[in-house]
C-alpha atoms as a PDB file:
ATOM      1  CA  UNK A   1     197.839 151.532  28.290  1.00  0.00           C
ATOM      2  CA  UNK A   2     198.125 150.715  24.721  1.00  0.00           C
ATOM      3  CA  UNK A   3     196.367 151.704  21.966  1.00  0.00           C
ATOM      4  CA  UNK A   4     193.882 148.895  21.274  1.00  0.00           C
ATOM      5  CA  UNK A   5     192.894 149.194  25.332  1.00  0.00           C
ATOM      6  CA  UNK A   6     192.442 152.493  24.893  1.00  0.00           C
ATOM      7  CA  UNK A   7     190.074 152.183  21.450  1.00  0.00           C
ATOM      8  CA  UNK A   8     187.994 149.686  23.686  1.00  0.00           C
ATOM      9  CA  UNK A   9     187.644 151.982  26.337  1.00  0.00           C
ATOM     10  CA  UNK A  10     186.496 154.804  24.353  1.00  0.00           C
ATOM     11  CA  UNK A  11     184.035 152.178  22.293  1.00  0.00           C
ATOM     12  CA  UNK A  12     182.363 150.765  25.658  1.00  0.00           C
ATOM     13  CA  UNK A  13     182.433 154.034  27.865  1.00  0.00           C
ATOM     14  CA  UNK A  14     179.444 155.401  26.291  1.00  0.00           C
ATOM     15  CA  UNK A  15     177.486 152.177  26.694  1.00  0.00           C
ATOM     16  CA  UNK A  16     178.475 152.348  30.334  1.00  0.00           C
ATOM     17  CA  UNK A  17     177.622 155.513  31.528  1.00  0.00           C
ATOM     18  CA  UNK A  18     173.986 154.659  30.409  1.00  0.00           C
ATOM     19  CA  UNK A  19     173.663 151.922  33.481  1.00  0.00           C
ATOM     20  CA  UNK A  20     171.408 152.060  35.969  1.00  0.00           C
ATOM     21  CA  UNK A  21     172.684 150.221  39.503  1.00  0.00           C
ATOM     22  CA  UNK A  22     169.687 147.554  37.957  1.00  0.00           C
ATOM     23  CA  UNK A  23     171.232 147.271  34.627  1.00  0.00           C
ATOM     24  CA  UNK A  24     174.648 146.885  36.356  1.00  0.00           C
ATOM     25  CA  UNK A  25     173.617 144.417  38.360  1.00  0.00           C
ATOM     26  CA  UNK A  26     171.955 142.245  35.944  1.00  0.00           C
ATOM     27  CA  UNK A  27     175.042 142.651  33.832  1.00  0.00           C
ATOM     28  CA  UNK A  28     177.413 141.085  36.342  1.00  0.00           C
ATOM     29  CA  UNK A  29     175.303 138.160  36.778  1.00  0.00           C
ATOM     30  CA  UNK A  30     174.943 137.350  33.200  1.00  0.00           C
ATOM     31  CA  UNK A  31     176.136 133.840  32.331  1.00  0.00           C
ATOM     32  CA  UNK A  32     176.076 131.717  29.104  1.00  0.00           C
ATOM     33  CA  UNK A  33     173.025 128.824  29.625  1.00  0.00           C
ATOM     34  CA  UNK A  34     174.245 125.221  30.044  1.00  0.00           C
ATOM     35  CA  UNK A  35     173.911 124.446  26.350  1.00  0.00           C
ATOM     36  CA  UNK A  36     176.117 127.027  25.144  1.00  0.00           C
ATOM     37  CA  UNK A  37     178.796 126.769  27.821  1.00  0.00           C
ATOM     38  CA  UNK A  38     178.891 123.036  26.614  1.00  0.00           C
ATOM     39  CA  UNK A  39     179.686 123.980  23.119  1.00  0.00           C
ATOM     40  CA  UNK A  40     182.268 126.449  24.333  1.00  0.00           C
ATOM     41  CA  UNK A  41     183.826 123.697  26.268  1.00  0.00           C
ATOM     42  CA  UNK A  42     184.085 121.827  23.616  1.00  0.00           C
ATOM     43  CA  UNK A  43     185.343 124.131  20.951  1.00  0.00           C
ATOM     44  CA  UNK A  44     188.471 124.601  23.709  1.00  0.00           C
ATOM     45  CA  UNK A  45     188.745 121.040  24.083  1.00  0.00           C
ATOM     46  CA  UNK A  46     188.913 120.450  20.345  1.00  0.00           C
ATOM     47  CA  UNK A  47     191.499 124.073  20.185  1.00  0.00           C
ATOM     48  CA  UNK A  48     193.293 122.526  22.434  1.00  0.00           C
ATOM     49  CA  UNK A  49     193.899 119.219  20.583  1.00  0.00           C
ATOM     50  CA  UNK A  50     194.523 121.098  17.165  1.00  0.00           C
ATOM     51  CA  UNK A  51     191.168 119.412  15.822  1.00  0.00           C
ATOM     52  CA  UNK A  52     189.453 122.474  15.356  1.00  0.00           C
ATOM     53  CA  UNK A  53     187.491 122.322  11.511  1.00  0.00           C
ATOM     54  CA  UNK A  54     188.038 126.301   9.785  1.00  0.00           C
ATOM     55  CA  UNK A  55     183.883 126.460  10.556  1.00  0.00           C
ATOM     56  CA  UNK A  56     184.499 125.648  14.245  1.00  0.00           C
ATOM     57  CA  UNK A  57     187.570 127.706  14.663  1.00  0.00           C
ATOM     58  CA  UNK A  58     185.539 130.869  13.398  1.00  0.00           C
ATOM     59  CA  UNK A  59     183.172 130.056  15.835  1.00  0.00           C
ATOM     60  CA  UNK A  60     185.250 129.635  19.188  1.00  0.00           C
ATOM     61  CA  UNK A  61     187.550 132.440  17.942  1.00  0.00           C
ATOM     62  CA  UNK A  62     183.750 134.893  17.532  1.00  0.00           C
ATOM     63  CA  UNK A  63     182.764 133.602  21.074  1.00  0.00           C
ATOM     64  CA  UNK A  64     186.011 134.546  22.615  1.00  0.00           C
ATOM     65  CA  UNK A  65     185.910 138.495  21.321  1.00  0.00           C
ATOM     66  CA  UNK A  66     182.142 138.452  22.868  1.00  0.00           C
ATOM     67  CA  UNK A  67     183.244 136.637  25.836  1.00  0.00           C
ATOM     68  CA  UNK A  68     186.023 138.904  26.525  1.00  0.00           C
ATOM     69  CA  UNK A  69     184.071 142.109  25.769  1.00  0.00           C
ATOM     70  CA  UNK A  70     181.246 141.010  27.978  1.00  0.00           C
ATOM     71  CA  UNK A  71     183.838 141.229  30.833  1.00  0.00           C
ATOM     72  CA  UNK A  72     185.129 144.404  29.562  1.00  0.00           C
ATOM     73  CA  UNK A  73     181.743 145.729  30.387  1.00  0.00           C
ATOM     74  CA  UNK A  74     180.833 143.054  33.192  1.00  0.00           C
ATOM     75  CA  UNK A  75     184.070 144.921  35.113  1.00  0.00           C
ATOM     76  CA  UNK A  76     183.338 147.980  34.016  1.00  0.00           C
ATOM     77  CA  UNK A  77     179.696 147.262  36.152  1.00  0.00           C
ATOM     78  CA  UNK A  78     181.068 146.281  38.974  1.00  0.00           C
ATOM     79  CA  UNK A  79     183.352 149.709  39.372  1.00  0.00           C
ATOM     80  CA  UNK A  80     179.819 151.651  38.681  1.00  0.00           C
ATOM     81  CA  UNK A  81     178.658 149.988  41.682  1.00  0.00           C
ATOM     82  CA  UNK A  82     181.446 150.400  43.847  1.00  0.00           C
ATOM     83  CA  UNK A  83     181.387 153.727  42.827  1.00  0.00           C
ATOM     84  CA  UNK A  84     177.630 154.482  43.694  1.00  0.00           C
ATOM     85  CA  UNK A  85     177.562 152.422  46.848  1.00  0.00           C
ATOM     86  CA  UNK A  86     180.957 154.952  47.979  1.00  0.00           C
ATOM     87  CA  UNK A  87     178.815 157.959  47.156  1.00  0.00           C
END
């Protein structure tokens, strides 16, 4: 594991172990609404093409981190469950 998995870890564990099975739940189901999965699409689209402006760069490069530590936390759920529904 390197280091910035393990900083991430340590940074998120906290937050985690205040979950109920609700919270959990409600967690793993969260999705970006229609209008902002739009946007994203089209930020990648535009990445993709190398048409990105600096602005819009910032912007699909800030919704990535979130996006990626939402499913830090999102799988981090789903192991509390599995956890609670073994016990």
């Amino acid at each position: 594991m390197n280091r910035a998995t393990t900083t991430l870890d340590r940074l998120v564990e906290p937050l985690v172990r205040t979950f109920t099975p609700q919270v959990a739940r409600s967690l793993i189901q969260l999705r970006a609404d229609p209008e902002l999965q739009a946007r994203m699409d089209e930020l990648a689209e535009k990445s993709n093409e190398g048409t990105l402006t600096a602005e819009e760069r910032e912007e699909y490069e800030t919704s990535i981190r979130v996006a990626n530590y939402l499913a830090i936390i999102q799988a981090k759920a789903r192991r509390l469950l599995t956890a609670a529904e073994r016990s």
